[in-house]
N, C-alpha and C. Protein backbone atom coordinates (compact mmCIF):
# COMPACT_ATOMS: atom_id res chain seq x y z
N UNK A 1 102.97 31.32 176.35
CA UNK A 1 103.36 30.61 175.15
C UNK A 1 102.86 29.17 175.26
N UNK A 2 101.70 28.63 174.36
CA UNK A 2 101.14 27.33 174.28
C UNK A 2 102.49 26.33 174.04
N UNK A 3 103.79 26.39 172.99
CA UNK A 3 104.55 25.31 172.39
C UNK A 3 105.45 25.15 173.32
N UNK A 4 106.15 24.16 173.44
CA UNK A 4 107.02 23.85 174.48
C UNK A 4 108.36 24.82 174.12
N UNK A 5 108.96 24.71 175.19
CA UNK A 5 110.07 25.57 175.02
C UNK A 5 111.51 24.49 175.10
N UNK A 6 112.77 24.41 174.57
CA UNK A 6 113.61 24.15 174.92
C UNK A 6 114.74 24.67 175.03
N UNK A 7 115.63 24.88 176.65
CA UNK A 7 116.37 26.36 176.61
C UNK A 7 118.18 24.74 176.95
N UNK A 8 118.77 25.74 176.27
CA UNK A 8 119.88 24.67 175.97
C UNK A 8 121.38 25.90 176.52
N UNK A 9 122.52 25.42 176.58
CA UNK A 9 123.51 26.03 176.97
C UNK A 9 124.17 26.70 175.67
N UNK A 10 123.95 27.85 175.97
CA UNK A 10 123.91 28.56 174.16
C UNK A 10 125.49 28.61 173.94
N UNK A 11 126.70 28.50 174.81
CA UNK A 11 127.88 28.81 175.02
C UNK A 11 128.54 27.19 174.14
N UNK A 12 127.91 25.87 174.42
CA UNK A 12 128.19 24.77 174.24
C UNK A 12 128.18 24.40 173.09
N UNK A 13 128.97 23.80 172.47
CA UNK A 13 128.88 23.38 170.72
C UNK A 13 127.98 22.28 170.73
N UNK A 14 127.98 21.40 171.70
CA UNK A 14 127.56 20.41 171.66
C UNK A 14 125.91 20.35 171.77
N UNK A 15 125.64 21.60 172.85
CA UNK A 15 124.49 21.84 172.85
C UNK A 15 123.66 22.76 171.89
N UNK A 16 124.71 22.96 171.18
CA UNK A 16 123.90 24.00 169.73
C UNK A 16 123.94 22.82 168.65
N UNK A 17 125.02 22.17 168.63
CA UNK A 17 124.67 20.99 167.59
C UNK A 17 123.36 20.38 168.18
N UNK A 18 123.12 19.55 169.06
CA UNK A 18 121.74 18.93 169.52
C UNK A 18 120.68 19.84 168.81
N UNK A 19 120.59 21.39 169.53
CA UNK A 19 119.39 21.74 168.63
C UNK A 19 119.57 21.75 167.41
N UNK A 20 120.06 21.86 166.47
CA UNK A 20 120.06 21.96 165.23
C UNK A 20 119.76 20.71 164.49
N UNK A 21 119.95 19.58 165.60
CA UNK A 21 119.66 17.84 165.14
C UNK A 21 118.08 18.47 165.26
N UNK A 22 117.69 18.82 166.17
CA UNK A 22 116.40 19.08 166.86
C UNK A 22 115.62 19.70 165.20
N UNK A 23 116.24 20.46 165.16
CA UNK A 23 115.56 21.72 163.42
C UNK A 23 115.56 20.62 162.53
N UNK A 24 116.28 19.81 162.35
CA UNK A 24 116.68 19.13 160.82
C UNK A 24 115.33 17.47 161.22
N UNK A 25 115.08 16.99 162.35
CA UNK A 25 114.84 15.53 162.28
C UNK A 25 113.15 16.01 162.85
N UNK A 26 112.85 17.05 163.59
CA UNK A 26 111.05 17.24 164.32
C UNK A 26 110.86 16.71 162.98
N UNK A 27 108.94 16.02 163.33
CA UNK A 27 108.43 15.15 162.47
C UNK A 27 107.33 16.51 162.29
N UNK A 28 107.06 17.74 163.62
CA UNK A 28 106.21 18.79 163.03
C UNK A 28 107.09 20.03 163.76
N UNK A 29 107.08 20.89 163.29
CA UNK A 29 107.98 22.12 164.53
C UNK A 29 107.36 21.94 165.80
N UNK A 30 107.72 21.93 166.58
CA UNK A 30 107.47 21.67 167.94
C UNK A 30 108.38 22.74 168.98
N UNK A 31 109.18 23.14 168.84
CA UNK A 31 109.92 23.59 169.86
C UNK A 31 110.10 25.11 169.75
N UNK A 32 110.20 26.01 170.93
CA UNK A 32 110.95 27.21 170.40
C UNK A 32 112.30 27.02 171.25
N UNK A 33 112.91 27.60 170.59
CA UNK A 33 114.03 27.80 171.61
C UNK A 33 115.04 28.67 172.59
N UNK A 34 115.53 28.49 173.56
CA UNK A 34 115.98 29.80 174.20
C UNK A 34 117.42 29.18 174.92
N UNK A 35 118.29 29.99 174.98
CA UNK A 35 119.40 29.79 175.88
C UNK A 35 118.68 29.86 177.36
N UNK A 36 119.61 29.05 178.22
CA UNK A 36 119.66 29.12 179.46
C UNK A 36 120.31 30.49 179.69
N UNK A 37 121.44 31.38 179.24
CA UNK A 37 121.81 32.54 179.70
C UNK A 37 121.21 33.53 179.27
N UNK A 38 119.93 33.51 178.60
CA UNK A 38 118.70 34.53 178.45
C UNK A 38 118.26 35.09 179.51
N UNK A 39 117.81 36.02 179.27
CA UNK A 39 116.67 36.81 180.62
C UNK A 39 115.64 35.96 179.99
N UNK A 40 114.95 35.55 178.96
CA UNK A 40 113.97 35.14 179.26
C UNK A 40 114.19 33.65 179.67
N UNK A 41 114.75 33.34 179.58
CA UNK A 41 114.90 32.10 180.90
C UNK A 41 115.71 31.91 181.95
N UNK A 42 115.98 33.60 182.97
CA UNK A 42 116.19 33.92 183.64
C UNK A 42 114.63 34.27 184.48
N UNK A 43 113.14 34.96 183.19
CA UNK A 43 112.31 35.45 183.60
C UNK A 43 111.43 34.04 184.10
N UNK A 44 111.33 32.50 183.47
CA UNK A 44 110.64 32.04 182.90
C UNK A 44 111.02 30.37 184.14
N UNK A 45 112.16 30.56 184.34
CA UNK A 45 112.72 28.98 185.09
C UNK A 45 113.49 29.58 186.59
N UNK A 46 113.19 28.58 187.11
CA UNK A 46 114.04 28.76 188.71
C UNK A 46 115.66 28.97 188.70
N UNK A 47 115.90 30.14 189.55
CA UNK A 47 117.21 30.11 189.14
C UNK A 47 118.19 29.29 189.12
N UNK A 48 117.96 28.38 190.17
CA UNK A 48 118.86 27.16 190.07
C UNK A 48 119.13 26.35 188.52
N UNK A 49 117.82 26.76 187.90
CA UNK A 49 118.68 25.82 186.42
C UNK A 49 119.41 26.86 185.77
N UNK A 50 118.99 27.92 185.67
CA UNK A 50 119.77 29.05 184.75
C UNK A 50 121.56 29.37 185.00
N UNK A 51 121.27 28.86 186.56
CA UNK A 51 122.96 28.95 186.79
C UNK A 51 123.21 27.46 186.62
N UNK A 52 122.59 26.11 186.66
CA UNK A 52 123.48 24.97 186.34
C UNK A 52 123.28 24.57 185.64
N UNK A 53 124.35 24.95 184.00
CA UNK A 53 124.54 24.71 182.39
C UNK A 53 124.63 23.21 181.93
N UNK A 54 124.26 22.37 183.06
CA UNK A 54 125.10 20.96 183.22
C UNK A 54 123.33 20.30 182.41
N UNK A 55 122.43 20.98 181.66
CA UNK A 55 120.95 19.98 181.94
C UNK A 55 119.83 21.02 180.75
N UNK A 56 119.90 20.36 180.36
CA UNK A 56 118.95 20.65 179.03
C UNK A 56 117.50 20.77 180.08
N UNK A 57 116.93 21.68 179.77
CA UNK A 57 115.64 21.80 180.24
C UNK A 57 114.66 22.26 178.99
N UNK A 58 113.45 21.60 179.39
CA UNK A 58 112.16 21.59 178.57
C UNK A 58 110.76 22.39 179.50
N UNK A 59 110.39 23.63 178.83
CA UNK A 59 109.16 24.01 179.77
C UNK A 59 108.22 23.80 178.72
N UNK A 60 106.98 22.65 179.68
CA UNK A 60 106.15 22.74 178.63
C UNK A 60 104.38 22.64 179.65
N UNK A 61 103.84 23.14 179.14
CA UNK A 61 103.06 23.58 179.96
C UNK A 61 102.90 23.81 181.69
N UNK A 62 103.69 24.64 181.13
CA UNK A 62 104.32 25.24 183.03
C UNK A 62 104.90 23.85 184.11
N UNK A 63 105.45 23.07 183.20
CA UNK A 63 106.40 21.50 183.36
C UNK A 63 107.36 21.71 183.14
N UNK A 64 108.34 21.69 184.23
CA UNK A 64 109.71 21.99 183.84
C UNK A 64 110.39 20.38 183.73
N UNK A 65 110.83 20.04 182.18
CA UNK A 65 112.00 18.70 182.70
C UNK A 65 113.20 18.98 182.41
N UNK A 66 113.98 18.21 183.26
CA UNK A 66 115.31 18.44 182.80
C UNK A 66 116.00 17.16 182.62
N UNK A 67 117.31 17.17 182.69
CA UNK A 67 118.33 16.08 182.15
C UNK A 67 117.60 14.81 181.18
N UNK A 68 117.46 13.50 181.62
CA UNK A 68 117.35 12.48 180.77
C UNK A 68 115.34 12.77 180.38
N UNK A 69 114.37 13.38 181.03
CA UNK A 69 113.26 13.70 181.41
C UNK A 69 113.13 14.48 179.89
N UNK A 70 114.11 15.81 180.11
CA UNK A 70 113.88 16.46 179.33
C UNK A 70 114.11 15.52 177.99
N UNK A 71 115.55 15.06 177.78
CA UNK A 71 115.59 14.26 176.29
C UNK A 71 114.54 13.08 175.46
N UNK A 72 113.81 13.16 176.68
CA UNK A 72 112.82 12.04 176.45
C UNK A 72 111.99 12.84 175.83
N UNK A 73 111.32 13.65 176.09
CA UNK A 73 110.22 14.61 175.69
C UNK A 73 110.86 15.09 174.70
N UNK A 74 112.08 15.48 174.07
CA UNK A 74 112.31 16.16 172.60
C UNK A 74 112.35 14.54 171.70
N UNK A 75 113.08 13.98 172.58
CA UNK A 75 112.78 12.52 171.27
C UNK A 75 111.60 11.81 170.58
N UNK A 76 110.46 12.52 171.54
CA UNK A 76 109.30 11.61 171.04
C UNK A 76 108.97 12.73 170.53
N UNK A 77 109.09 13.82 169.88
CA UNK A 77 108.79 14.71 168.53
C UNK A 77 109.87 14.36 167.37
N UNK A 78 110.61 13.60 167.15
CA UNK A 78 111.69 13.56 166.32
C UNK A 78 111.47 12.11 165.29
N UNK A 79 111.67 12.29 164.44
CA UNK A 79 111.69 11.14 163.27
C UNK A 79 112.75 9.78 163.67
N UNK A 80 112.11 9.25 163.05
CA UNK A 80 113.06 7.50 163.27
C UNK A 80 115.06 8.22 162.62
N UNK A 81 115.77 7.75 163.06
CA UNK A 81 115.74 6.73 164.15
C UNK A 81 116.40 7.49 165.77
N UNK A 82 115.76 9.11 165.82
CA UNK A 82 116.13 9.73 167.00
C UNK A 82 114.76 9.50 168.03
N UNK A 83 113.68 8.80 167.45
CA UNK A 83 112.50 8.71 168.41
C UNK A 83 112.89 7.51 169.03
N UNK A 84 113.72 7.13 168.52
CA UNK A 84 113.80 5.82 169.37
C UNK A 84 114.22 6.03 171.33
N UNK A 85 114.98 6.81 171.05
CA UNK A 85 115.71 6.89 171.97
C UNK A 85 114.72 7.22 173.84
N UNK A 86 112.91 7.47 172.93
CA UNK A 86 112.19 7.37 173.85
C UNK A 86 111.82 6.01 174.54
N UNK A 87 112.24 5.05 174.38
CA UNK A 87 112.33 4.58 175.30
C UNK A 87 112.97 4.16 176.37
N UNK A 88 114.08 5.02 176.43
CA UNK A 88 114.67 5.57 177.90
C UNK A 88 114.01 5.55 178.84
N UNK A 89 112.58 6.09 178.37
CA UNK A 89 111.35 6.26 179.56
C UNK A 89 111.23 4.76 180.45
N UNK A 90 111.71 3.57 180.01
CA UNK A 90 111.19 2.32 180.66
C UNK A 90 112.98 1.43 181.63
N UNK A 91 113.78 3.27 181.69
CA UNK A 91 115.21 2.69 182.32
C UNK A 91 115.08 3.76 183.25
N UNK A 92 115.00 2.72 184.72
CA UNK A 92 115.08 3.56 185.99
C UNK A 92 115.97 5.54 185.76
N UNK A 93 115.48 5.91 186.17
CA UNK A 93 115.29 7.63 185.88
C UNK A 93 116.85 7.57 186.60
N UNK A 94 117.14 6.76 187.47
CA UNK A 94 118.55 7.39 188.28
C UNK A 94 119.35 6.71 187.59
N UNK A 95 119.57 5.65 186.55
CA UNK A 95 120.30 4.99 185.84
C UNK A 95 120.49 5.97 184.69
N UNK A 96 119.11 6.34 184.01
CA UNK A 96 119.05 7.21 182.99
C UNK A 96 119.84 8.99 183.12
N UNK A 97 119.73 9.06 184.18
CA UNK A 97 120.48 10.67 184.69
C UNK A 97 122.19 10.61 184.56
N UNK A 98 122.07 9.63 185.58
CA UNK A 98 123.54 8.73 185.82
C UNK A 98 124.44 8.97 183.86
N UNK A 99 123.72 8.52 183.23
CA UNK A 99 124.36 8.47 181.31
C UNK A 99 124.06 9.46 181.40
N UNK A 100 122.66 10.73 181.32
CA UNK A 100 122.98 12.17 180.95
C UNK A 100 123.96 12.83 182.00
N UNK A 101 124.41 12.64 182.57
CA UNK A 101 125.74 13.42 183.69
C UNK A 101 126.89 13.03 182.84
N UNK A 102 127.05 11.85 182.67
CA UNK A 102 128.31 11.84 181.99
C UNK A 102 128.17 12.38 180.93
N UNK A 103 127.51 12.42 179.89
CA UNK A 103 127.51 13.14 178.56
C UNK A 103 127.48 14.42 178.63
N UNK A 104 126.94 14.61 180.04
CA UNK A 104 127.36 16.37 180.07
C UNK A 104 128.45 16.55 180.31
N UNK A 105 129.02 16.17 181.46
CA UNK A 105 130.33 16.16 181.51
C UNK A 105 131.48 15.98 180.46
N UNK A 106 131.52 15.67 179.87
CA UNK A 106 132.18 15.32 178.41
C UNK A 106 131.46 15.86 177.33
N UNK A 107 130.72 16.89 177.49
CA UNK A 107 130.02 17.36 176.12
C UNK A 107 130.81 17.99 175.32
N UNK A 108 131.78 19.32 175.63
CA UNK A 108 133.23 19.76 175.21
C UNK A 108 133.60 18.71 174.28
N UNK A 109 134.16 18.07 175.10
CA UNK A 109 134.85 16.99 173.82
C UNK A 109 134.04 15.68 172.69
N UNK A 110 132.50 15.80 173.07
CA UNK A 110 131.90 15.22 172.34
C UNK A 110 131.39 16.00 171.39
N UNK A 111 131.58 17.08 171.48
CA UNK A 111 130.91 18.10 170.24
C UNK A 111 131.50 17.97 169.22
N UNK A 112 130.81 17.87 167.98
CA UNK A 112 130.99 17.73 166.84
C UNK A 112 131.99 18.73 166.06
N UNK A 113 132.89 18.66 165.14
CA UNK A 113 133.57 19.55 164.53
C UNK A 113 132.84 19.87 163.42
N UNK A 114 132.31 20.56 162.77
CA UNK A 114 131.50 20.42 161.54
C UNK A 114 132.42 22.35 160.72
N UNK A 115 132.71 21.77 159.25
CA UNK A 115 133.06 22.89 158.93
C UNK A 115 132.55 23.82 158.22
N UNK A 116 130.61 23.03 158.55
CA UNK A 116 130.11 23.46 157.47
C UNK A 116 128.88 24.31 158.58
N UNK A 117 128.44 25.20 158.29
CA UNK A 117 127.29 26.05 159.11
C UNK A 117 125.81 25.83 158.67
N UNK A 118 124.86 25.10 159.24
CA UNK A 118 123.39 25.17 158.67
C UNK A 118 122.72 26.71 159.34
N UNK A 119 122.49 27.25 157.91
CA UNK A 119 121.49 28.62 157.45
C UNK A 119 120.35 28.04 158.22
N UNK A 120 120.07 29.12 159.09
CA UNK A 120 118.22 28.69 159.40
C UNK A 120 117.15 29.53 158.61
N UNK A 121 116.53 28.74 158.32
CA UNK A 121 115.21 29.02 157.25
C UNK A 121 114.52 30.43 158.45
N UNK A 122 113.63 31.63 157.62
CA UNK A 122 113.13 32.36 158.13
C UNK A 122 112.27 31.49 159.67
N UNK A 123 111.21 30.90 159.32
CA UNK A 123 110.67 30.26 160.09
C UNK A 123 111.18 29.49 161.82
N UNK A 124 112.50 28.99 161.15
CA UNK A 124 113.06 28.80 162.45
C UNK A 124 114.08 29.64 162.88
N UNK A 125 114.27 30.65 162.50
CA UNK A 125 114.59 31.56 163.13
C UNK A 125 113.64 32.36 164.54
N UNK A 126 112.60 32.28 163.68
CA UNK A 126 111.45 32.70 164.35
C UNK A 126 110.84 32.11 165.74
N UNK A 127 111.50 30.61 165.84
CA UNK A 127 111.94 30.26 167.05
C UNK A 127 112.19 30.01 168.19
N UNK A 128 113.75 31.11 167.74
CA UNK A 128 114.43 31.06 168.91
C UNK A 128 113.48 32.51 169.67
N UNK A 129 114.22 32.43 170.82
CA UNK A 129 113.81 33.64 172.19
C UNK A 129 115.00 34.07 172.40
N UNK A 130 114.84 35.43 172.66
CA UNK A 130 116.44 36.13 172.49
C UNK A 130 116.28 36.36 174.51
């Protein structure tokens, strides 16, 4: 698969809200997507990430990133004002991990309540990786 992949904690609200920021703000489709509790990203990533739900991972040309690495690389496909957030890239990587640990840690309770469900268009359905 040439497009990058992003495999997210499919169990997490917080991490299904993110992708769905991800569907609504890309400036071109860019991503497919897959749970971390997939076989195919059981087939596709080292097992060590598939068992630790704690880290957004990005495979993109046989490049695996994860935690603040990975968010960097989905932000610089994303429209103002979520591209901003690429420049994280210029805050020491262990400072930058250090804030994605805590936000994982607290993702549960940072997840959004929303009572409303976004329909995915045929296309991005097409997507995801089961």
């Amino acid at each position: 698969m040439n497009q990058p992949i992003l495999f997210y904690d499919g169990t997490c609200g917080f991490c299904q809200w993110s992708v769905q920021l991800v569907l609504e703000h890309e400036k071109l489709p860019t991503f497919y997507f897959a749970s971390l509790q997939s076989d195919f990203a059981k087939k596709h990533l080292p097992e060590a990430l598939t068992k630790d739900l704690n880290s957004v991972v990005v495979l993109d040309n046989q490049r695996i990133f994860t935690q603040s690495d990975a968010v960097i690389k989905v932000a610089s496909t994303l429209s103002f004002p979520y591209s901003l957030a690429k420049i994280g890239q210029f805050i020491p990587k262990s400072v930058r991990n250090t804030l994605y640990q805590l936000v994982a840690q607290n993702r549960q309770k940072l997840s959004p309540v929303s009572k409303k469900c976004r329909i995915l268009t045929k296309e991005e359905r097409m997507r995801f990786i089961e």
